[in-house]
Protein backbone atom coordinates (compact mmCIF):
# COMPACT_ATOMS: atom_id res chain seq x y z
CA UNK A 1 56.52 -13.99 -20.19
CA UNK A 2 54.28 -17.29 -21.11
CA UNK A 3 54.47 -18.56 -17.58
CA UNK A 4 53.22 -14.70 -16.21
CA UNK A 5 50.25 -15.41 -19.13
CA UNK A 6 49.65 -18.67 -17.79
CA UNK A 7 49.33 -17.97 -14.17
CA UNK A 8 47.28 -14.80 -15.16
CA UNK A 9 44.81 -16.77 -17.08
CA UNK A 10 44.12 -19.40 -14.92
CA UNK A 11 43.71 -17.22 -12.17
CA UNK A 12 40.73 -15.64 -14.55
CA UNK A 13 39.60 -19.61 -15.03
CA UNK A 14 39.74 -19.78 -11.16
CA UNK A 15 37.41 -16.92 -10.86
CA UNK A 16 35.47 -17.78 -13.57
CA UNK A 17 34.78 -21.34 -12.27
CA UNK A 18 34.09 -19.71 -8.82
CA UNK A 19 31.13 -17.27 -9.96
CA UNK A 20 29.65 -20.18 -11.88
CA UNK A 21 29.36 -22.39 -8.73
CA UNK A 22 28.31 -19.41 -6.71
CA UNK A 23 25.74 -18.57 -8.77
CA UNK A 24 24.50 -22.51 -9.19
CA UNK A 25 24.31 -22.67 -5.67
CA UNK A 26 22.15 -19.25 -4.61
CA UNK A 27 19.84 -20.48 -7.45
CA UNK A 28 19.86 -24.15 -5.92
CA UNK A 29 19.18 -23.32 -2.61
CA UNK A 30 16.63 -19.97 -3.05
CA UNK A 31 14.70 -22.86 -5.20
CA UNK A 32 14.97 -25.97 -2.66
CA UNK A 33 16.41 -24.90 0.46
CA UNK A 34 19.33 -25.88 2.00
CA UNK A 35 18.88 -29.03 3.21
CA UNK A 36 17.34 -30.51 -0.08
CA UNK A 37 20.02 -28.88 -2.43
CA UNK A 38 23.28 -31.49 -2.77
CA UNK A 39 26.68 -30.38 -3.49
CA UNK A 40 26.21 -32.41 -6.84
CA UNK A 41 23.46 -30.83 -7.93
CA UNK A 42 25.39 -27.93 -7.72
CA UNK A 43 28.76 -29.31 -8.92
CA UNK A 44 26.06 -30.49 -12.36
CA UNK A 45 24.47 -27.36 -12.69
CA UNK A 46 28.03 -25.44 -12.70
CA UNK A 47 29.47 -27.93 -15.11
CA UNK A 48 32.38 -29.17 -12.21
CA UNK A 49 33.06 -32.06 -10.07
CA UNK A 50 32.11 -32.02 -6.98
CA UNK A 51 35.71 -32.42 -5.58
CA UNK A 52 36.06 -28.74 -7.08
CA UNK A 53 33.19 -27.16 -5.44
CA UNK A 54 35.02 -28.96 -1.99
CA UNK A 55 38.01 -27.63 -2.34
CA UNK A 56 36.79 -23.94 -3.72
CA UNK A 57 34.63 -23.51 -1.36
CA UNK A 58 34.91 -26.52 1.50
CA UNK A 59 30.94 -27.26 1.70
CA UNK A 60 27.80 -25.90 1.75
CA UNK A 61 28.51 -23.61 5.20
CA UNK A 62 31.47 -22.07 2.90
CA UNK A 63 29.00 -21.93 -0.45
CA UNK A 64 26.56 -19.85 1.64
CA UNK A 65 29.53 -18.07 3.30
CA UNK A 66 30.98 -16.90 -0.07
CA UNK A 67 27.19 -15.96 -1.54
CA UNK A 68 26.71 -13.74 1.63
CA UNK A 69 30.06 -12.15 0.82
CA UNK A 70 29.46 -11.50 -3.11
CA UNK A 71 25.82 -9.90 -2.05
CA UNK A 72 27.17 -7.92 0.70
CA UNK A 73 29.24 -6.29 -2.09
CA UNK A 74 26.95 -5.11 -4.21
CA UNK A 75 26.67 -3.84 -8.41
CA UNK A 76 29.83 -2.40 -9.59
CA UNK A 77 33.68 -2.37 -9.44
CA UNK A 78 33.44 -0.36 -6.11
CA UNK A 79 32.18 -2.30 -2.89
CA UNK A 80 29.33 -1.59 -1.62
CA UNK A 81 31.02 -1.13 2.05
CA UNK A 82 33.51 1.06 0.78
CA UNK A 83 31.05 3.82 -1.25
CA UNK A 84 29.14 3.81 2.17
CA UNK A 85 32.34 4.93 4.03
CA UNK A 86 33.07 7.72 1.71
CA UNK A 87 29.71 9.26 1.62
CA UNK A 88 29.44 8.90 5.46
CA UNK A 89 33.23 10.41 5.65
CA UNK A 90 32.51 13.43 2.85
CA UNK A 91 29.38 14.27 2.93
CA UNK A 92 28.15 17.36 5.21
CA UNK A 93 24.54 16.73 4.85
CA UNK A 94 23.02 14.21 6.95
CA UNK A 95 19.91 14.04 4.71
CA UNK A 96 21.82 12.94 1.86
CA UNK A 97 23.98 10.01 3.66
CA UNK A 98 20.42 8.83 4.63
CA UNK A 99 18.90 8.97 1.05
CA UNK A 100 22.44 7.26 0.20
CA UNK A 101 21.90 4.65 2.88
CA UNK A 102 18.57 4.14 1.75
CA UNK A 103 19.21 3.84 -1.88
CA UNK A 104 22.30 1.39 -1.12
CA UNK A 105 20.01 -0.58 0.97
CA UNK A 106 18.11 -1.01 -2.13
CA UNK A 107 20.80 -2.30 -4.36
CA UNK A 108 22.04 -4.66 -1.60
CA UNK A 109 18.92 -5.85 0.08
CA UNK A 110 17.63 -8.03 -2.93
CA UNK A 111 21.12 -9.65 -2.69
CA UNK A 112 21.49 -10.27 0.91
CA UNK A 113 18.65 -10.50 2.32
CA UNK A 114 17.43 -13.71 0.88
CA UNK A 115 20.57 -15.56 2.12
CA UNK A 116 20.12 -14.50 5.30
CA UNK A 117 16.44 -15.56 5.32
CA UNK A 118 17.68 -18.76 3.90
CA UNK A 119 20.22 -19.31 6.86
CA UNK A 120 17.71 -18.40 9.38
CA UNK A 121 15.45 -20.94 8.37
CA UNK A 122 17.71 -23.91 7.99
CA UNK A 123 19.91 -22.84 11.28
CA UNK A 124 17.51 -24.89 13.79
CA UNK A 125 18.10 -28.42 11.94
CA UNK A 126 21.72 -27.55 11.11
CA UNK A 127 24.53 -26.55 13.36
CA UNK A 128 26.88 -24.92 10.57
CA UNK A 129 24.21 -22.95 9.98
CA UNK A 130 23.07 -21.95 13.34
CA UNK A 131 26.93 -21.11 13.95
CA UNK A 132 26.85 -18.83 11.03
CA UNK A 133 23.75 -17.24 11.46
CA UNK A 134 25.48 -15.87 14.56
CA UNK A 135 28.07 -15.08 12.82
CA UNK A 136 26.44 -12.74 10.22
CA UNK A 137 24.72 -11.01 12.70
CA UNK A 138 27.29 -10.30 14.51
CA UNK A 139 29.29 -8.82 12.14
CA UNK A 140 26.24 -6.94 11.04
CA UNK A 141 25.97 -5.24 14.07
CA UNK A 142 30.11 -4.36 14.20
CA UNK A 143 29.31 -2.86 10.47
CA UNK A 144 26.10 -1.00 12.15
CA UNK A 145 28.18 0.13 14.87
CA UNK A 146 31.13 1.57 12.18
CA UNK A 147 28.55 3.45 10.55
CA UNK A 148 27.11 4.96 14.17
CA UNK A 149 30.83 6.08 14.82
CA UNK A 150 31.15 7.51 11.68
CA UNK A 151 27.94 9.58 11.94
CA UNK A 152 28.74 10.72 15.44
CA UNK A 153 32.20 11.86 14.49
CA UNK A 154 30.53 13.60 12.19
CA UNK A 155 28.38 15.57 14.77
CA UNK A 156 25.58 14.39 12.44
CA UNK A 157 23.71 12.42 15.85
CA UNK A 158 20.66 13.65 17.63
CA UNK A 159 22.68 14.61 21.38
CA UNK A 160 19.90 12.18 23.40
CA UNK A 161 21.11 8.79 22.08
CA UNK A 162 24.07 6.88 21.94
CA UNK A 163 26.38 5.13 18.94
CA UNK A 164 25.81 1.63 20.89
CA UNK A 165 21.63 2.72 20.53
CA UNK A 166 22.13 3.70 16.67
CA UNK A 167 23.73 0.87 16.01
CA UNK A 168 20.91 -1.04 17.21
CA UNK A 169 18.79 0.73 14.86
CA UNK A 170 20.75 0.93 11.90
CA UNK A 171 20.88 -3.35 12.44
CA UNK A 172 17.32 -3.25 13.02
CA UNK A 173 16.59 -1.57 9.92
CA UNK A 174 18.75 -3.44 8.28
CA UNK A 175 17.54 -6.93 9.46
CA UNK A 176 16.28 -9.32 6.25
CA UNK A 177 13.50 -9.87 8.79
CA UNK A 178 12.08 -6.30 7.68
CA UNK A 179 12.93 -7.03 3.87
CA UNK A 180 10.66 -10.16 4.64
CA UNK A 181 7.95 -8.37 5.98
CA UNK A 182 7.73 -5.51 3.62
CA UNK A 183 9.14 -6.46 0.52
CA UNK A 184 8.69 -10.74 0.19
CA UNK A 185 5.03 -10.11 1.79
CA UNK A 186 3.57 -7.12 1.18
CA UNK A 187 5.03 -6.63 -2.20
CA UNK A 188 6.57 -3.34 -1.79
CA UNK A 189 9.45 -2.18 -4.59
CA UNK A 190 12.72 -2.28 -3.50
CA UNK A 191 13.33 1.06 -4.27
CA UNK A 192 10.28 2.09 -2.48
CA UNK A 193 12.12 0.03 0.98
CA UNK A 194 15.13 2.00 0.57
CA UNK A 195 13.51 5.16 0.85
CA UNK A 196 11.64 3.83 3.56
CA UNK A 197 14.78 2.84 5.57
CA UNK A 198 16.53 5.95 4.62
CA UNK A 199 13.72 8.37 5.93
CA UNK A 200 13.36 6.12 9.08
CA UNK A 201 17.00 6.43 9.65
CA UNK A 202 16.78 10.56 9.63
CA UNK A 203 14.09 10.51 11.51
CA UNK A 204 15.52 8.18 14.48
CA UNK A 205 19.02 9.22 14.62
CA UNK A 206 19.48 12.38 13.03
CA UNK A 207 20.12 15.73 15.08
CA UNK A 208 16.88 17.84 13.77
CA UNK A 209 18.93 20.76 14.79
CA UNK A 210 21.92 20.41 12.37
CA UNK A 211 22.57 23.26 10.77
CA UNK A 212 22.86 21.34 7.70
CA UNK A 213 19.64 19.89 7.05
CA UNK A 214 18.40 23.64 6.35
CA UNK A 215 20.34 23.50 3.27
CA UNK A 216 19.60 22.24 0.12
CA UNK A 217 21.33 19.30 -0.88
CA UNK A 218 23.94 19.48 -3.05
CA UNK A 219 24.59 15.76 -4.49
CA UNK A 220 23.48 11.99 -4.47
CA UNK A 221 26.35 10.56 -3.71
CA UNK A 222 25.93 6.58 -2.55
C-alpha cells in the first residue's frame, strides 16, 4: 500500500515538475524568442536542472512540441478536441456547431496561436523548427479535414463543395496567421474573433438550405 502511495505521488511530482517547465518556457520564449531563450534559463526559472528539462522534454523542439500540445487542449478537464467531436457528432443545428466552433476558437486561439507564430518565425534559421512547423500544419489540416467529414456525414455541407475544399477553409480560418492579423494587430477581442470565424464558417460551408437552420436553436453546446 506505501509503495502504490509512492509511485502515485511522484507521478503527481512528475507532472507537477512538467507544468512548471512548460510554463517557464512559453513565458521564456513569447518574451525572447526562441533562439535567445537557453534551456538554463528555463531549467532557473522552473527551479530544475537542466539535465531534467533534457530528459522531460529532450530540447527545445520537444519544449515547444509539448506547449503546442497543452494549448491545443484547451481550459478544463475535457479536451478541447474531444468537446468539438461531440458537438459536431450531436448536434442537429449547423448554426450552433459554428457558434461552438467559433467560441472554441476563442478559448484555444490565445493558447495556440502564439506558438505557432513563434515557430514560424524562428523555422528559417532553425531546422527543428522548420521540420515542425510542417509538422503542425500538417496535422492541422488532418484535424480540419476530421471536422469536414464530420460535417458532411452530417448532411450539414452546402452540395457545391467538397470535404478536401472545407478543410481548406476550416485550416485557413484557423491559421495563427489570421489571429495575427486581427487580433495581435488590429486589437480585436478574442471573443469578438471567434464569432468572426464562426459566422465565416456558416457562411462558406454551410448548406443555406438545411432544414435546420430555420429552427431556433436549442443549446450552446461547445
Amino acid at each position: 500500500m506505501q509503495r502504490r502511495y509512492d509511485s502515485t505521488r511522484r507521478q503527481e511530482q512528475a507532472r507537477q515538475t512538467g507544468d512548471a517547465i512548460l510554463a517557464a518556457a512559453r513565458r521564456r520564449f513569447l518574451d525572447r524568442g526562441f533562439a535567445s531563450t537557453t534551456i538554463a534559463s528555463i531549467a532557473s526559472d522552473a527551479g530544475v536542472s537542466v539535465d531534467t528539462v533534457y530528459k522531460s522534454f529532450g530540447g527545445k523542439p520537444g519544449l515547444v512540441r509539448a506547449i503546442c500540445a497543452h494549448a491545443l487542449a484547451g481550459q478544463g478537464p475535457v479536451h478541447a478536441e474531444s468537446r468539438s467531436d461531440t458537438l459536431q457528432t450531436t448536434e442537429p443545428d449547423p448554426r450552433i456547431i459554428m457558434q461552438g466552433i467559433g467560441r472554441l476558437t476563442a478559448e484555444v486561439a490565445p493558447r495556440i496561436a502564439p506558438i505557432l507564430l513563434l515557430i514560424r518565425d524562428a523555422a528559417s534559421a532553425d531546422s527543428g523548427m522548420a521540420e515542425l512547423k510542417s509538422e503542425m500544419e500538417a496535422q492541422r489540416l488532418e484535424r480540419m479535414t476530421h471536422n469536414a467529414g464530420n460535417l458532411a456525414t452530417a448532411g450539414h455541407l452546402r452540395p457545391d463543395i467538397t470535404v478536401e475544399s472545407v478543410a481548406e477553409i476550416m485550416w485557413t480560418y484557423s491559421s495563427p496567421e489570421l489571429y495575427e492579423l486581427l487580433v495581435i494587430n488590429r486589437g480585436w477581442s478574442v471573443e469578438r474573433f471567434g464569432t468572426f470565424v464562426g459566422d465565416a464558417l456558416q457562411a462558406a460551408i454551410i448548406d443555406p438550405n438545411n432544414p435546420q437552420r430555420q429552427q431556433a436553436p436549442s443549446s450552446h453546446r461547445t
